[in-house]
Protein backbone atom coordinates (compact mmCIF):
# COMPACT_ATOMS: atom_id res chain seq x y z
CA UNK A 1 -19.92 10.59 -45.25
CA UNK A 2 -21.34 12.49 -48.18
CA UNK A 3 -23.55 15.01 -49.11
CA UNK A 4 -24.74 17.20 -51.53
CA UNK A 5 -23.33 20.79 -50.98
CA UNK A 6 -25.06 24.07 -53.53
CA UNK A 7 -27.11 21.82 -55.06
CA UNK A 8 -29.07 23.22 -57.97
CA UNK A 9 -33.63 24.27 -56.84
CA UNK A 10 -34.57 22.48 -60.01
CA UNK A 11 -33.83 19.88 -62.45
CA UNK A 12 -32.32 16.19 -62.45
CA UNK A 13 -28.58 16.51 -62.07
CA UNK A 14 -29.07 16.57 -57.87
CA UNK A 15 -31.19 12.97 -58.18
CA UNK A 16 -27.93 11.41 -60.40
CA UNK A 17 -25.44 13.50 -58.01
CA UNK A 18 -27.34 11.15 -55.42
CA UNK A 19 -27.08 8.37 -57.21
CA UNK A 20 -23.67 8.34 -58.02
CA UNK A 21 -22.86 9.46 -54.32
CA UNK A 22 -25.27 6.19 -53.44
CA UNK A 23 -22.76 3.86 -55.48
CA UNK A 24 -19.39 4.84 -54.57
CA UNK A 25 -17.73 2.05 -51.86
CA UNK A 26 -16.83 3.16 -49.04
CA UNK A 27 -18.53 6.88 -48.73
CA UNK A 28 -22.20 6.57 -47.06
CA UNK A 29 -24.11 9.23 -48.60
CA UNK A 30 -26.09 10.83 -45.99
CA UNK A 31 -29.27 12.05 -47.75
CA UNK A 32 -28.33 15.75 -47.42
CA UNK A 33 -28.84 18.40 -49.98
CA UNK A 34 -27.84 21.71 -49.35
CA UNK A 35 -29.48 23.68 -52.11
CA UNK A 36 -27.88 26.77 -53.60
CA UNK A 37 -29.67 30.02 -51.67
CA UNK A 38 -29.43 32.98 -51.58
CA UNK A 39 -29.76 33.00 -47.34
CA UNK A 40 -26.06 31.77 -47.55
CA UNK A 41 -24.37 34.52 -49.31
CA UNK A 42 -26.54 36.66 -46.99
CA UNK A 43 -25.65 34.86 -44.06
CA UNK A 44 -21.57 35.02 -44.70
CA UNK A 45 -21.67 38.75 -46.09
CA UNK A 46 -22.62 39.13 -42.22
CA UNK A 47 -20.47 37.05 -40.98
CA UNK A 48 -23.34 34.55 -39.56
CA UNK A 49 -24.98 31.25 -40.26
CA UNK A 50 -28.61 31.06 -42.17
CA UNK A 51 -29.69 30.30 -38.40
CA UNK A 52 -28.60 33.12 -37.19
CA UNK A 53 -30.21 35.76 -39.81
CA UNK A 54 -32.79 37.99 -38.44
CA UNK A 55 -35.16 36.76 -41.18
CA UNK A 56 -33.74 33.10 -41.73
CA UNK A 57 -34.84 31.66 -45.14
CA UNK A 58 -36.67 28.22 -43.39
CA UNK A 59 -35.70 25.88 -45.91
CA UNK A 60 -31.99 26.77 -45.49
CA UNK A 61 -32.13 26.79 -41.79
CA UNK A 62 -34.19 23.14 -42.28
CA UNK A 63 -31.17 21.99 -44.51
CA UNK A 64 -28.16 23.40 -42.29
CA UNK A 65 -30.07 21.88 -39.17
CA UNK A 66 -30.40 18.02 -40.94
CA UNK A 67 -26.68 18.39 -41.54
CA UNK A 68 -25.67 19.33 -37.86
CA UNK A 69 -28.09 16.49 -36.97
CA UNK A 70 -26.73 14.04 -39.07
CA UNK A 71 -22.87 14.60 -37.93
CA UNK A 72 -23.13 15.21 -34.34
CA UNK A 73 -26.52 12.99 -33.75
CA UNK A 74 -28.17 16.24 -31.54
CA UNK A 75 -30.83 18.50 -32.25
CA UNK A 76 -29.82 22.44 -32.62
CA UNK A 77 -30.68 24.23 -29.62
């Protein structure tokens, strides 16, 4: 399994990252981008996850959530 991990907000490098990752035999490329934010160097400086932040950045919480999803196949409670 593959994803994409501080992807870049803007430009085309993430959709040939994907592609590439699309290509390569024998790693399934999940569909996951985790983009670059700033949430996650505010989450760790606090020792927490972007879930946990008292004001959690949404579409950082959105991505971390997808990727839980996708590897244990549950919803975050």
């Amino acid at each position: 399994m593959s994803f994409l991990n501080r992807a870049d907000p803007v430009g085309s490098d993430n959709q040939d990252s994907k592609d590439i990752l699309s290509e390569v035999a024998g790693i399934e490329f999940s569909g996951i981008v985790i983009v670059n934010r700033k949430a996650f160097g505010r989450a760790v400086s606090l020792g927490l996850s972007v879930i946990e932040l008292t004001n959690p950045d949404g579409k950082a919480t959105r991505e971390i959530a997808a990727l839980y999803e996708y590897i244990f196949r549950a919803k975050i409670a």
